[in-house]
N, C-alpha and C. Protein backbone atom coordinates (compact mmCIF):
# COMPACT_ATOMS: atom_id res chain seq x y z
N UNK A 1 -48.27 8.97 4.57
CA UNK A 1 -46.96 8.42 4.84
C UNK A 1 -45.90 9.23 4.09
N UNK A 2 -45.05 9.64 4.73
CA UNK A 2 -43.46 10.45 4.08
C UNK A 2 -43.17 9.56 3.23
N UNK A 3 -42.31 9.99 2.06
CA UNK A 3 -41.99 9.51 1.15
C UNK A 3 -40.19 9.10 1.70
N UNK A 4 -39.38 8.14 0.89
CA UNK A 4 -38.36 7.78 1.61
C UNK A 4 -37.16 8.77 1.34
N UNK A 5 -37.33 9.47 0.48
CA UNK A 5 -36.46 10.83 0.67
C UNK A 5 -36.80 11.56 1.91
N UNK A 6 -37.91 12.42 2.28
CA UNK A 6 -38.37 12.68 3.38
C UNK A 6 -37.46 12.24 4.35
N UNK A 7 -37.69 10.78 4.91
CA UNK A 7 -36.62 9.96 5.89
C UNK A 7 -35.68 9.77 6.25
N UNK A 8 -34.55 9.72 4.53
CA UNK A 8 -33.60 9.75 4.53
C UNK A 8 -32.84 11.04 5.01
N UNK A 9 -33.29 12.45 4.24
CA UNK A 9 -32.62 13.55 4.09
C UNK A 9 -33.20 13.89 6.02
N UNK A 10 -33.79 13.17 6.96
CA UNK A 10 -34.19 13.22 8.43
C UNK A 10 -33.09 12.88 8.80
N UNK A 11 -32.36 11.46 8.57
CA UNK A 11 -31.35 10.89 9.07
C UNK A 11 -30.12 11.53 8.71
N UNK A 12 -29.98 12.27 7.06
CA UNK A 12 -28.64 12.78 7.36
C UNK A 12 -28.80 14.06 8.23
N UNK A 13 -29.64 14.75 8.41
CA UNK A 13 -29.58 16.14 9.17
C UNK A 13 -29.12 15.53 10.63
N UNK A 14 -29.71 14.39 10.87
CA UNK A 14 -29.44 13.55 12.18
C UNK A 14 -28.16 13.69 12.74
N UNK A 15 -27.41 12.61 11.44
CA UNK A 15 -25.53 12.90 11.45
C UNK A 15 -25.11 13.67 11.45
N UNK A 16 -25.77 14.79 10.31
CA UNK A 16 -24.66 16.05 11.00
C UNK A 16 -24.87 16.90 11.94
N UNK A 17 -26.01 16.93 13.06
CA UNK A 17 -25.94 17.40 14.18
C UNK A 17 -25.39 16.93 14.93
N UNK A 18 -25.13 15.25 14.88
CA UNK A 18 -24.58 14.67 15.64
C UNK A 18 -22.63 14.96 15.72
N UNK A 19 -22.35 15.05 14.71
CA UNK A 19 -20.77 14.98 14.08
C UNK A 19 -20.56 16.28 13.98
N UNK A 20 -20.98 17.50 14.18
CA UNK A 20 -20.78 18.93 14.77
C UNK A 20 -21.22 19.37 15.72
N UNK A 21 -21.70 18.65 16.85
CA UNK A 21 -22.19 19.50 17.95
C UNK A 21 -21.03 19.19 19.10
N UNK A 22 -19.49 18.83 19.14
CA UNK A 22 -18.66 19.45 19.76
C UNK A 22 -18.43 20.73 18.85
N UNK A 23 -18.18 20.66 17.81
CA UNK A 23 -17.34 22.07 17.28
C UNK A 23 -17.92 23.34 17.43
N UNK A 24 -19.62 22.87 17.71
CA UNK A 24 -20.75 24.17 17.54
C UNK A 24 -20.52 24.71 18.85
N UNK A 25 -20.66 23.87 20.00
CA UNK A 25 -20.45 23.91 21.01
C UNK A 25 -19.39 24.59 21.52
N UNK A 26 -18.05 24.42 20.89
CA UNK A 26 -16.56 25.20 21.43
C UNK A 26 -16.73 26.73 20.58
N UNK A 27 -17.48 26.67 19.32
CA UNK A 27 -17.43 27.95 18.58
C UNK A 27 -18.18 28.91 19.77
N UNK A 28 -19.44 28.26 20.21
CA UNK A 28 -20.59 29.31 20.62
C UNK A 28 -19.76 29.58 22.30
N UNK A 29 -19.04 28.86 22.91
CA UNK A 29 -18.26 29.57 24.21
C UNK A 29 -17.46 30.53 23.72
N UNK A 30 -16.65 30.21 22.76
CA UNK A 30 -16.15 31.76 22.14
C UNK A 30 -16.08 32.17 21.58
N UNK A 31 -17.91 32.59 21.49
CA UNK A 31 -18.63 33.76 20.54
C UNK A 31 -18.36 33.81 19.30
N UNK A 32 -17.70 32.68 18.54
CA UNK A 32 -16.90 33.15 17.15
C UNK A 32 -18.14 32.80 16.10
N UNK A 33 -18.78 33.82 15.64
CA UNK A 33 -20.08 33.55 14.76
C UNK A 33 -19.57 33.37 13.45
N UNK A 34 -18.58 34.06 13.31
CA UNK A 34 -18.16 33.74 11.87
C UNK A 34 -17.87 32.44 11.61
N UNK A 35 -17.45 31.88 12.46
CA UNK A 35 -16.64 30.39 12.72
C UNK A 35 -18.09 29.21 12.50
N UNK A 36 -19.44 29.76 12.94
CA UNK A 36 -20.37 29.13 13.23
C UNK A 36 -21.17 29.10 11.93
N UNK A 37 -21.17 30.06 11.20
CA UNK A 37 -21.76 30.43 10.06
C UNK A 37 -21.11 29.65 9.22
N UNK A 38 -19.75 29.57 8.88
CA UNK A 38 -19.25 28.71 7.90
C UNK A 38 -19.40 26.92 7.73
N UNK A 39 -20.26 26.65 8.99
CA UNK A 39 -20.52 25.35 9.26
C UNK A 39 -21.98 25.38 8.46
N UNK A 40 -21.86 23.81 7.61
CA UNK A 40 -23.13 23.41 6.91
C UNK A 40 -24.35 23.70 7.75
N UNK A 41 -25.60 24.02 7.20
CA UNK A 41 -26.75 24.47 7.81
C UNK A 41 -27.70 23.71 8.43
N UNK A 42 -27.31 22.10 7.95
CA UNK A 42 -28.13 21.39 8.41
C UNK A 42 -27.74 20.42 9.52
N UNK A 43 -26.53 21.38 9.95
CA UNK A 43 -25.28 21.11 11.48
C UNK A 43 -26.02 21.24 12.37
N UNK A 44 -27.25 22.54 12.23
CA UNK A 44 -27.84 23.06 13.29
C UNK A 44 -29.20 22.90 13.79
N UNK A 45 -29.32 21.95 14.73
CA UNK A 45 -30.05 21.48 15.40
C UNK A 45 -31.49 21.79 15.51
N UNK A 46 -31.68 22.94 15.30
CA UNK A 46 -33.16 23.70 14.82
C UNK A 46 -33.86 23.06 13.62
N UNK A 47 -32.82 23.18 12.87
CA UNK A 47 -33.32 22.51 11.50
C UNK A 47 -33.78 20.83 11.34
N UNK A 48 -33.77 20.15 12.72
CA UNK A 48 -34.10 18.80 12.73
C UNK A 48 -35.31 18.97 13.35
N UNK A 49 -36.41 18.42 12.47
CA UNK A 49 -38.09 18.37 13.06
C UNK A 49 -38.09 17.02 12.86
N UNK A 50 -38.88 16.93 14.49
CA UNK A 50 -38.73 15.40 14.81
C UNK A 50 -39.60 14.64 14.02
N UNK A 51 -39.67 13.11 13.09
CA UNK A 51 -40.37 12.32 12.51
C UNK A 51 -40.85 11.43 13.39
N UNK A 52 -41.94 10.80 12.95
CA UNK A 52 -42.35 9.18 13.23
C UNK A 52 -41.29 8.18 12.72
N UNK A 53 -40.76 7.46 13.68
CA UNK A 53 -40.21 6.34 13.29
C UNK A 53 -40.66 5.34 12.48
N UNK A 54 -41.71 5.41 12.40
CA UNK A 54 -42.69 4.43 11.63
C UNK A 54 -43.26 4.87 10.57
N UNK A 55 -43.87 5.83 10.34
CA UNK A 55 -44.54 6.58 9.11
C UNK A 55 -43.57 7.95 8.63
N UNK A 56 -42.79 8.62 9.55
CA UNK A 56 -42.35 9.64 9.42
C UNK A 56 -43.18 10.66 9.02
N UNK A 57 -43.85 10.81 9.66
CA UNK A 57 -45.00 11.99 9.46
C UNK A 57 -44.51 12.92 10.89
N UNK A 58 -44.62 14.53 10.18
CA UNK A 58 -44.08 15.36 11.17
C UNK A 58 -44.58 16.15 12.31
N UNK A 59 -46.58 15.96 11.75
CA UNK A 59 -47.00 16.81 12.75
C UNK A 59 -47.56 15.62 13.81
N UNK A 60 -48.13 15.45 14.78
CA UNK A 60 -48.95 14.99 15.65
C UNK A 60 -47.54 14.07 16.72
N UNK A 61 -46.27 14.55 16.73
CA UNK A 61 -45.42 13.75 17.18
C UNK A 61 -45.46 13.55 19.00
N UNK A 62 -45.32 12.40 19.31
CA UNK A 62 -45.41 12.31 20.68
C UNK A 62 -43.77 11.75 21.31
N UNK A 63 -43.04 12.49 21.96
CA UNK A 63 -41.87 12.56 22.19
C UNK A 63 -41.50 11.10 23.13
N UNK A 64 -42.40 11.20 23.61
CA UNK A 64 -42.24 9.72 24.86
C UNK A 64 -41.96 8.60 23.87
N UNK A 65 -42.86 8.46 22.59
CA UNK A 65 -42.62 6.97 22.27
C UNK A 65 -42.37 7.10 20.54
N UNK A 66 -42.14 8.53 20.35
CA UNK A 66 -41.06 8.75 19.31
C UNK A 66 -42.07 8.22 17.94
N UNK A 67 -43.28 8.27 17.77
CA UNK A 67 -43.97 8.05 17.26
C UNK A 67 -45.01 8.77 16.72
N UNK A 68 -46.28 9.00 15.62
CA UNK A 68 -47.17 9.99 15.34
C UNK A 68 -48.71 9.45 16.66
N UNK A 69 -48.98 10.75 16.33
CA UNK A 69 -50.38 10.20 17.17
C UNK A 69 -51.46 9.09 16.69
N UNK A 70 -51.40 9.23 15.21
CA UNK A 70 -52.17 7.93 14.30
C UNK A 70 -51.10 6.95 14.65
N UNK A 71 -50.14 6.26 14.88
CA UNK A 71 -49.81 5.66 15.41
C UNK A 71 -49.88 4.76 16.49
N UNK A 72 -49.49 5.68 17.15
CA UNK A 72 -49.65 5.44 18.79
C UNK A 72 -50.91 4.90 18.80
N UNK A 73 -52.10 5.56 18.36
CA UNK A 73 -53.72 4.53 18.52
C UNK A 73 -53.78 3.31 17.96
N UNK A 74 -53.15 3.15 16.76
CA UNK A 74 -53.46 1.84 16.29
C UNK A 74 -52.65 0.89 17.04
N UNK A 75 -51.24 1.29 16.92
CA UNK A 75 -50.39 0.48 18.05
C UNK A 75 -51.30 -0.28 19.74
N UNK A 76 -51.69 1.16 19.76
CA UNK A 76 -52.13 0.96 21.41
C UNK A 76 -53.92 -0.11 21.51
N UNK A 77 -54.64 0.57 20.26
CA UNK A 77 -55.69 -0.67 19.86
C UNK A 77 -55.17 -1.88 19.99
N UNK A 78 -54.25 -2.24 19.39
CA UNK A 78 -53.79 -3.47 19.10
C UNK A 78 -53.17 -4.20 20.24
N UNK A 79 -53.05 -3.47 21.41
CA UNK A 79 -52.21 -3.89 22.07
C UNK A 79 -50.89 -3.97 22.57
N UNK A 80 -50.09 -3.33 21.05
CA UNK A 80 -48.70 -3.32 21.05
C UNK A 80 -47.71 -2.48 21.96
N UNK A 81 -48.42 -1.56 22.73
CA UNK A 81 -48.19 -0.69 23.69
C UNK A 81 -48.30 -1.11 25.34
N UNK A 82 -47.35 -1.62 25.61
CA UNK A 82 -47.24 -2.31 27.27
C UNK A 82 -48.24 -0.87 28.39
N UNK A 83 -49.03 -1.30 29.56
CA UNK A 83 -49.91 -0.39 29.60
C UNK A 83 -50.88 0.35 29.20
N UNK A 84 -50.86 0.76 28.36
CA UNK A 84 -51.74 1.13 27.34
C UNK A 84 -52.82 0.73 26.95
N UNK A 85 -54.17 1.26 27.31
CA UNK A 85 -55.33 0.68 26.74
C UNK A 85 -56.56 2.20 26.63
N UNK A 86 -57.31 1.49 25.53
CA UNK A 86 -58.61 2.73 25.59
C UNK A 86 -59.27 3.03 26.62
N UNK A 87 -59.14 3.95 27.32
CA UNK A 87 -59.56 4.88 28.53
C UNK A 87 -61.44 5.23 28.27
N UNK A 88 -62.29 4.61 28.92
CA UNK A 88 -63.62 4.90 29.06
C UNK A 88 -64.38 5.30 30.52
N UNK A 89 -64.86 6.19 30.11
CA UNK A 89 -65.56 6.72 31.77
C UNK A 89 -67.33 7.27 31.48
């Protein structure tokens, strides 16, 4: 499990992609890199690796339900996942 710094410092990178991506946006139509460079680093959208909402763990992420893959199984064991059930053949 991520620790709650981990989480937190997720959510501010969050805001400030969110609260600069008109300005990034008008810089990069006209080409002004210098203009783009002087903007904080964690403005830029690359730099946000997606978490688990729940554990915030970064690798095994499944984009559909925004969750880790250890997740998603126990969730989906349990039931908590509408559709979702263990697949046997």
């Amino acid at each position: 499990m991520a620790t709650k710094a981990w989480k937190a410092r997720y959510k501010k990178r969050l805001e400030l992609v969110l609260k600069y991506a008109d300005i990034r946006k008008k810089l990069k139509e006209e080409k002004n890199y210098a203009g783009l460079a002087k903007l904080p680093r964690n403005s830029n959208p690359t730099r946000v690796a997606r978490r688990c909402e729940l554990t915030g763990r970064r690798r095994g992420y499944y984009r559909k339900f925004k969750i880790s893959r250890i997740m998603l199984r126990e969730l989906a064991h349990a039931g908590l996942i509408p559709g979702m059930r263990k697949s046997s053949w």
